[in-house]
Protein backbone atom coordinates (compact mmCIF):
# COMPACT_ATOMS: atom_id res chain seq x y z
CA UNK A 1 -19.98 2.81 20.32
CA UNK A 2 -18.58 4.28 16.84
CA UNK A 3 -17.17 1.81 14.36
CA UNK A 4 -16.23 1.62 10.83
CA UNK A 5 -17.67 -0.86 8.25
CA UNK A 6 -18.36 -1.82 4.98
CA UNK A 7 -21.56 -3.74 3.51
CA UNK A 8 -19.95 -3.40 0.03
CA UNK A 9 -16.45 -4.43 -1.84
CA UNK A 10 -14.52 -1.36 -3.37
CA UNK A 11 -12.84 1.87 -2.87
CA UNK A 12 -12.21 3.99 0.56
CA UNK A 13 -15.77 5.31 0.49
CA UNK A 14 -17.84 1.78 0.98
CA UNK A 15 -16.26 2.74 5.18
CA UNK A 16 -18.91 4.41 6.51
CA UNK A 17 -18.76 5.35 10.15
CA UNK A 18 -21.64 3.68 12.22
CA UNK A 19 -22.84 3.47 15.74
CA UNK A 20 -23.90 0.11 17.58
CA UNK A 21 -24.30 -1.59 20.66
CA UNK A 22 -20.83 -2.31 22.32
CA UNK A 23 -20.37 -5.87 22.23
CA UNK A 24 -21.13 -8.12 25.31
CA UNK A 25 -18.40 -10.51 26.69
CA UNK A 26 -18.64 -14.10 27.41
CA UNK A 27 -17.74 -15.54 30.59
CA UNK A 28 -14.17 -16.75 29.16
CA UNK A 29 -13.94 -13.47 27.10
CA UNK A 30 -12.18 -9.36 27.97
CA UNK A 31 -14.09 -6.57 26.60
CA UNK A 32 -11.08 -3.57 25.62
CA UNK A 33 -11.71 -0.14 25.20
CA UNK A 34 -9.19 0.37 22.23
CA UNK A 35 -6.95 3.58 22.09
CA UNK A 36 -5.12 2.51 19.22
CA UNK A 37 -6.09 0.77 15.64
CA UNK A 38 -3.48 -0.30 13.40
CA UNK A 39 -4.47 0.29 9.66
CA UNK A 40 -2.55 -2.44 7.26
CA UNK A 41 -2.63 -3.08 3.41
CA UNK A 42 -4.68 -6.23 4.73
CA UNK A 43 -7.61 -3.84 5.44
CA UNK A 44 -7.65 -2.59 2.13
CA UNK A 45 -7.59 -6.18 0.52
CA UNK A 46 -10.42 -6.99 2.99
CA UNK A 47 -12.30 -3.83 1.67
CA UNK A 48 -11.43 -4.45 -1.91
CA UNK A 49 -12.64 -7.79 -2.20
CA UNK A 50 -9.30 -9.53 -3.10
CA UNK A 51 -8.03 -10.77 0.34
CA UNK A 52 -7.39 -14.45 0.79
CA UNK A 53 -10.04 -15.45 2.54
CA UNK A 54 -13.90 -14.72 2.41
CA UNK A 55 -15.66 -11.45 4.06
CA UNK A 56 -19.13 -11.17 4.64
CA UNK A 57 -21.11 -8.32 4.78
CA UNK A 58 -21.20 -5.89 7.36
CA UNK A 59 -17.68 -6.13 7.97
CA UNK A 60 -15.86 -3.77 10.51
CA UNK A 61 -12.36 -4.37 9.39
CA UNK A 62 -9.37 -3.72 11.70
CA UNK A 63 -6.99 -6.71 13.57
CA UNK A 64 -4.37 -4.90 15.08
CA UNK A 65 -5.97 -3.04 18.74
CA UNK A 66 -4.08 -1.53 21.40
CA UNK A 67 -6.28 -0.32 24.95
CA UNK A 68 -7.56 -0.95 28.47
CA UNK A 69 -9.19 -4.09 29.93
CA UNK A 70 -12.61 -2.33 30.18
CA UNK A 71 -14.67 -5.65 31.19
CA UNK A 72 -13.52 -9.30 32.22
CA UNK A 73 -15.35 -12.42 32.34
CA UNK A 74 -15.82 -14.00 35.62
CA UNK A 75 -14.07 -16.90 34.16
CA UNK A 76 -10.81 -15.26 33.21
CA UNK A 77 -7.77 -14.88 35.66
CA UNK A 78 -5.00 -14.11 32.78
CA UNK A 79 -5.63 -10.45 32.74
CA UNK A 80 -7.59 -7.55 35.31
CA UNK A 81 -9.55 -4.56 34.42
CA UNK A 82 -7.06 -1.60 33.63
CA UNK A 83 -4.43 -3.83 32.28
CA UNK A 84 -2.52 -2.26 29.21
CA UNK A 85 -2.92 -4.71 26.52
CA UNK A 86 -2.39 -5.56 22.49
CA UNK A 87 -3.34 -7.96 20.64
CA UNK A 88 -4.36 -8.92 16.85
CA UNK A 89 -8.32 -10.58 16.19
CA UNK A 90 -9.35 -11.59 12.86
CA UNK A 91 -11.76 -8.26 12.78
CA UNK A 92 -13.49 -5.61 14.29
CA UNK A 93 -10.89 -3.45 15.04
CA UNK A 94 -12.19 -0.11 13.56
CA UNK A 95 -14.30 0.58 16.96
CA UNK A 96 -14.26 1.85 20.02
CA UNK A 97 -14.57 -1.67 21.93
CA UNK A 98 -13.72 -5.11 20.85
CA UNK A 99 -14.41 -8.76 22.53
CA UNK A 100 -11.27 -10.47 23.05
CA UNK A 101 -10.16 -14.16 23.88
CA UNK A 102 -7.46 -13.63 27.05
CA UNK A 103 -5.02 -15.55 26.12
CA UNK A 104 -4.59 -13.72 23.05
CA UNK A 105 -3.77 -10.47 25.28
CA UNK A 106 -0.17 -9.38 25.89
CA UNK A 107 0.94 -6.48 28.78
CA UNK A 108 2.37 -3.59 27.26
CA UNK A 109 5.50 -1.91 29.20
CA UNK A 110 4.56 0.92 31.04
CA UNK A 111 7.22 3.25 28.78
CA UNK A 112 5.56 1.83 25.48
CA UNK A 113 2.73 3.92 23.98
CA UNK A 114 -0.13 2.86 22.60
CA UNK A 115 0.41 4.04 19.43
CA UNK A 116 3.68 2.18 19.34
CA UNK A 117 2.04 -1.12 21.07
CA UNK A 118 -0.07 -1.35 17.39
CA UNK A 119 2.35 -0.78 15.38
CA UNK A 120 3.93 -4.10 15.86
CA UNK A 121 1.29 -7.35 15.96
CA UNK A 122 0.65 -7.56 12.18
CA UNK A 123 4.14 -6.02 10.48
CA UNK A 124 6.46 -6.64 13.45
CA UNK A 125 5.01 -10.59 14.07
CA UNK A 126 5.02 -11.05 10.11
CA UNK A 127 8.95 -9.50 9.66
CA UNK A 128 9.65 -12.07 12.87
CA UNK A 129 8.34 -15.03 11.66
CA UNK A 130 9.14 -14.51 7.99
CA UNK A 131 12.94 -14.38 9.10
CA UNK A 132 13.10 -16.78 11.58
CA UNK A 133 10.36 -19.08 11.49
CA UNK A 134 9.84 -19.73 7.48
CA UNK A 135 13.14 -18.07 6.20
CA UNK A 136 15.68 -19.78 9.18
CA UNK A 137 17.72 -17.40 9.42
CA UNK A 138 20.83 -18.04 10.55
CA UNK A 139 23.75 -15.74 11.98
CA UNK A 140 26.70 -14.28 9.33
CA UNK A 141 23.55 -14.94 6.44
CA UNK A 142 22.80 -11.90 3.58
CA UNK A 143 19.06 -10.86 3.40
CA UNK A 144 17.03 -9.02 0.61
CA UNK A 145 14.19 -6.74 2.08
CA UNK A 146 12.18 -5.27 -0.55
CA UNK A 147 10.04 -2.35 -0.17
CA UNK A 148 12.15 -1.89 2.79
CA UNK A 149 11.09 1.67 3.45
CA UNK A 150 7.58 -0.21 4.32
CA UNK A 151 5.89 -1.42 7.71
CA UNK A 152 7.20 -4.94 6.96
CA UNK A 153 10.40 -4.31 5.21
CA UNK A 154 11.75 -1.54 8.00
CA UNK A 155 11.20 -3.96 10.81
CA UNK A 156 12.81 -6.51 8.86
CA UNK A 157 15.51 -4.71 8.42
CA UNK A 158 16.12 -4.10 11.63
CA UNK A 159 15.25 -7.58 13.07
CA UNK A 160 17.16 -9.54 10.78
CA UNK A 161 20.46 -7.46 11.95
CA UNK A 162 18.95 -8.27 15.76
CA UNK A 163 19.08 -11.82 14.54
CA UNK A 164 22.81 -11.61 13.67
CA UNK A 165 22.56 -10.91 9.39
CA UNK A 166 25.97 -10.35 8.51
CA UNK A 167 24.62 -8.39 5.29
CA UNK A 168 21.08 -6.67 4.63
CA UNK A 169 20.24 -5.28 1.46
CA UNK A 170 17.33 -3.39 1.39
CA UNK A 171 15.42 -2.15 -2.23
CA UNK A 172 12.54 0.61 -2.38
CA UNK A 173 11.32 2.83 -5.79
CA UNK A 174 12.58 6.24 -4.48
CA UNK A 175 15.70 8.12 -3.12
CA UNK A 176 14.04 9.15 0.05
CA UNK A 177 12.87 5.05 0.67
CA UNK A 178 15.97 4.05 0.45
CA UNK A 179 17.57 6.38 2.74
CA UNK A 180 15.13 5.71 5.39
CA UNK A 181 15.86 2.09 5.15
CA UNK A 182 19.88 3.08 5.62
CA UNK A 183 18.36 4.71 8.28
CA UNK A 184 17.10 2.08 9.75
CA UNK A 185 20.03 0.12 9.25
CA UNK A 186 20.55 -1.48 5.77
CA UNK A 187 23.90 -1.95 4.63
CA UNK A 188 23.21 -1.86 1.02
CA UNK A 189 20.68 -0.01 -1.02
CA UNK A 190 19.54 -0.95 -4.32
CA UNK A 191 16.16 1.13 -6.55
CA UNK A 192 14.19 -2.26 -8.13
CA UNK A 193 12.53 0.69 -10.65
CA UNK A 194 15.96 0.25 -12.36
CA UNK A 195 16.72 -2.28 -15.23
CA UNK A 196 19.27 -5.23 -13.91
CA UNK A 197 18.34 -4.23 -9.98
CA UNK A 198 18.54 -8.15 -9.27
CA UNK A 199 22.38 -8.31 -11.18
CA UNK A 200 23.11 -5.01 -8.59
CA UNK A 201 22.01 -7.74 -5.70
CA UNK A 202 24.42 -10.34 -7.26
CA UNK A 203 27.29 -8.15 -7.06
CA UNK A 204 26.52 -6.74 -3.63
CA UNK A 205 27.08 -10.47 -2.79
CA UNK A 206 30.65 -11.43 -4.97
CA UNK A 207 28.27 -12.98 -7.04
CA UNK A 208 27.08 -15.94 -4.63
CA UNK A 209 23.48 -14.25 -4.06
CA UNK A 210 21.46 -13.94 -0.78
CA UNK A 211 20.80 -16.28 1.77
CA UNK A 212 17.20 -15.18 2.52
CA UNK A 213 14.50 -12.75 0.88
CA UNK A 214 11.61 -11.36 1.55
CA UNK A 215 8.90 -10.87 -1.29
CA UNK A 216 6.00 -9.77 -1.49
CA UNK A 217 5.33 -8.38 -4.76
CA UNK A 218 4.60 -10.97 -7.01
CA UNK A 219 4.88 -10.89 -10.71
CA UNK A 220 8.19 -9.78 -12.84
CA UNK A 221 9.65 -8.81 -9.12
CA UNK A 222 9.67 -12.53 -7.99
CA UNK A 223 11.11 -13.87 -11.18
CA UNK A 224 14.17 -11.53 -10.67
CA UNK A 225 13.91 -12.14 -6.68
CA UNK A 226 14.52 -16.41 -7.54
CA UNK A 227 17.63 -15.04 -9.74
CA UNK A 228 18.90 -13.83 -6.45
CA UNK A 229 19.16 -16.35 -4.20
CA UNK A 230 21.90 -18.00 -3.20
CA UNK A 231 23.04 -22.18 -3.16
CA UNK A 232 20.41 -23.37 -0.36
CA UNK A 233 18.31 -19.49 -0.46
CA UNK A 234 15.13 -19.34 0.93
CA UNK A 235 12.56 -17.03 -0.67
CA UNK A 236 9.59 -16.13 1.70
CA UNK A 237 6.38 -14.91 -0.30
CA UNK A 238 4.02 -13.04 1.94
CA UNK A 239 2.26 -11.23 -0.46
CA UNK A 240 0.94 -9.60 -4.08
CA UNK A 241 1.00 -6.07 -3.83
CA UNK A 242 0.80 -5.78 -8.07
CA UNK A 243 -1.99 -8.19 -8.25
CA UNK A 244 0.01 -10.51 -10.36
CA UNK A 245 0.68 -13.79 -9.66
CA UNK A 246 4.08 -15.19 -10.83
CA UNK A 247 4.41 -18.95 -12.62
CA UNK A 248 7.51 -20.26 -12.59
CA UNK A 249 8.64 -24.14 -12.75
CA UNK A 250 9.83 -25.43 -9.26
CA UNK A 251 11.96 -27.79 -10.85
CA UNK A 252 14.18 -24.87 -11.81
CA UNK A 253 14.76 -25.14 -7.77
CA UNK A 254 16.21 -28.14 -7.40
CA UNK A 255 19.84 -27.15 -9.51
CA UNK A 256 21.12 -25.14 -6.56
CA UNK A 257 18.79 -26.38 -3.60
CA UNK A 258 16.51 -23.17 -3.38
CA UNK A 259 13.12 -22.88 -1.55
CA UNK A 260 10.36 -20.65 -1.92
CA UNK A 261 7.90 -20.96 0.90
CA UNK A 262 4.56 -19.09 1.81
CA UNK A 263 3.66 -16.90 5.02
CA UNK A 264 0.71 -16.25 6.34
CA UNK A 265 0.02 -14.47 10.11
CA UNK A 266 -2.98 -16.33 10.88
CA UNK A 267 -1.55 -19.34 11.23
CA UNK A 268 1.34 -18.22 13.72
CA UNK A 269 -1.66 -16.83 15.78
CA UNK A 270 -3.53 -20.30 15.82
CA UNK A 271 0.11 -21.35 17.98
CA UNK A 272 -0.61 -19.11 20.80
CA UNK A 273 2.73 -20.10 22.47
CA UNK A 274 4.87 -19.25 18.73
CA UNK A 275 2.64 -15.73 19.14
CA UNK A 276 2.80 -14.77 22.61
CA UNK A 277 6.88 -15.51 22.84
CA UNK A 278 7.66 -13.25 19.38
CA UNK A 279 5.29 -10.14 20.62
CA UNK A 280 6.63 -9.98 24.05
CA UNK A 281 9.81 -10.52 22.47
CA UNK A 282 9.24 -7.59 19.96
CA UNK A 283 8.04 -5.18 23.36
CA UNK A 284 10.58 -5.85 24.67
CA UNK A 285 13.35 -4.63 21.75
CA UNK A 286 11.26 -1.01 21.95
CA UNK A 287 10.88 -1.10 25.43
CA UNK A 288 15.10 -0.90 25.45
CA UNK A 289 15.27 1.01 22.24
CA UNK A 290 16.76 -1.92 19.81
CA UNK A 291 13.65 -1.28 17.45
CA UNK A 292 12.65 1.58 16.13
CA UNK A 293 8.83 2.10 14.88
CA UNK A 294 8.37 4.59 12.75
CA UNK A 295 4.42 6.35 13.52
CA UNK A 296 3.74 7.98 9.80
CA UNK A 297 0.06 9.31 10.99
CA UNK A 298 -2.13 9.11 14.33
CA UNK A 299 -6.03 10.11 12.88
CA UNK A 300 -9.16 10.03 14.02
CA UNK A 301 -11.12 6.56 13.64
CA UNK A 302 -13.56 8.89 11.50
CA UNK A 303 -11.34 9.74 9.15
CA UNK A 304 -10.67 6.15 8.10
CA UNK A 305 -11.96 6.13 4.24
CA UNK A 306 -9.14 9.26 4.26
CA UNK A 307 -6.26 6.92 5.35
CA UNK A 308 -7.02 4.24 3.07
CA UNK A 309 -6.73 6.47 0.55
CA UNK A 310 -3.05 7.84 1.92
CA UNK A 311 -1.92 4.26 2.50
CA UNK A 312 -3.17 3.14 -1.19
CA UNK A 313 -1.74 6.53 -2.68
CA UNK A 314 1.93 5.65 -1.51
CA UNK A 315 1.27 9.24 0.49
CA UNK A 316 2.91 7.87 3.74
CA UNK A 317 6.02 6.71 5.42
CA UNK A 318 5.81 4.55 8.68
CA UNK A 319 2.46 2.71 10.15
CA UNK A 320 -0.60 4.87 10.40
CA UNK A 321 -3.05 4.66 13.35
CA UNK A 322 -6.69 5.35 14.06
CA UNK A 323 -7.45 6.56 17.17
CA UNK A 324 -11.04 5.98 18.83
């Protein structure tokens, strides 16, 4: 089979296209022929050197893989050979066939594409759980979405008004961001280039701040995130896209009962039942047309170095996809 890999941290060319055995299943594992590979800013930390936890050398990068059941175990009864499935794995994704655990497999609806399937088990499971499970939010609550023009922040939009947000304000660096995340259904639009963005937020709330927001920038941007929040606001870090890491004294927390609280994916997927629910949940919004995915590129699985260097570049809109 053809995969991607790196044996080397740095830029878009370390991937170098490879071929290898397919791998062999287990007799409690599903081998699936992948038709879809979702590309993520994770994959780029993972290639870069700076992702949270340790890589080692080769790595063939990838965790979000729509496809066929190509191969079952003789032990497995969850799933059948021809079965429409996604799923996330910790790697291997870049390839044309990856080894699976079953239970980690959910059916895609027959009217859902491939292409769509992938586009939702990293950024659609993180904007789920961020909201509900670590932010709590409730109905008739505001919510800031920054970088809401993004794979995260567009599904959050949308979810969080699912959920019952009486308010979402959605932030992004450029004119044409911001009116995709109106698009998408953000009731309030504010550019966080601009000096006093976070007083803009304020106002857009009579002053009493927002109930829940979603960060993931670190740095300057979270200081000025904190100064939104409302009595009892729950700030939900899920990331460092400017490589700096804020410092801040919690104690400054405690005047009007604030949180700030951490997500990270992996752990939702080691609670298969917390994982399974929220995906087939999530299929099942697009399967009815409550969620919109936006698919900002469908490439060849050769041409991965190239989309790295699109997603890095800011070049894109929507999730990008490698196709086997």
């Amino acid at each position: 089979m053809k995969a991607v890999q790196f044996s080397e941290f740095g830029g878009p060319e370390v991937l170098k296209v490879i071929a290898k055995e397919a791998p062999a299943i287990g007799k409690d594992e599903v081998l699936i022929e992948t038709k879809a590979i979702g590309v993520n800013y994770a994959d780029t930390a993972r290639r870069q050197g700076s992702y949270v936890v340790p890589t080692e050398f080769p790595f063939i990068p990838g965790a979000e893989i729509a496809g066929i059941v190509a191969e079952v175990g003789e032990n497995v009864q969850r799933v059948s050979k021809g079965n429409r499935v996604v799923t996330l794995i910790g790697s291997g994704g870049y390839a044309e066939y990856a080894v699976v655990q079953p239970e980690k497999l959910i059916p895609i609806p027959d009217d859902v594409s491939f292409e769509k399937a992938v586009s939702l088990p990293l950024q659609g499971l993180s904007a789920y759980h961020i909201l509900k499970t670590m932010g709590k939010l409730e109905e008739g609550e505001t919510v800031l979405v920054h970088a809401a023009a993004g794979g995260v922040g567009s599904l959050a939009v949308q979810l969080a008004k699912l959920f019952g947000a009486g308010k979402v304000i959605a932030t992004a660096s450029t004119a044409e961001k911001l009116a995709f995340a109106e698009e998408v259904g953000a009731d309030h639009l504010v550019d966080y280039t601009e000096d006093g963005w976070e007083k803009k937020v304020r106002e857009l709330t009579d002053g009493n701040g927002v109930d829940v927001a979603l960060e993931m920038v670190g740095g300057e941007i979270f200081h000025k995130t904190v100064k939104c929040l409302a009595p009892f606001g729950r700030l939900v870090i899920y990331g460092a896209a400017s490589g700096e890491q804020a410092k801040f004294y919690p104690s400054s927390l405690m005047r009007r009962n604030q949180s700030v609280v951490g997500f990270f994916l992996p752990q939702i997927m080691n609670q298969p039942t917390l994982f399974q629910k929220s995906l087939e949940e999530l299929l099942l919004y697009v399967n009815k047309g409550k969620l919109e995915l936006t698919i900002g590129g469908t490439f060849p699985l050769v041409d991965a170095a190239e989309v790295h260097r699109k997603l890095q570049g800011r070049e894109t809109k929507g999730k990008l996809v490698l196709i086997p």
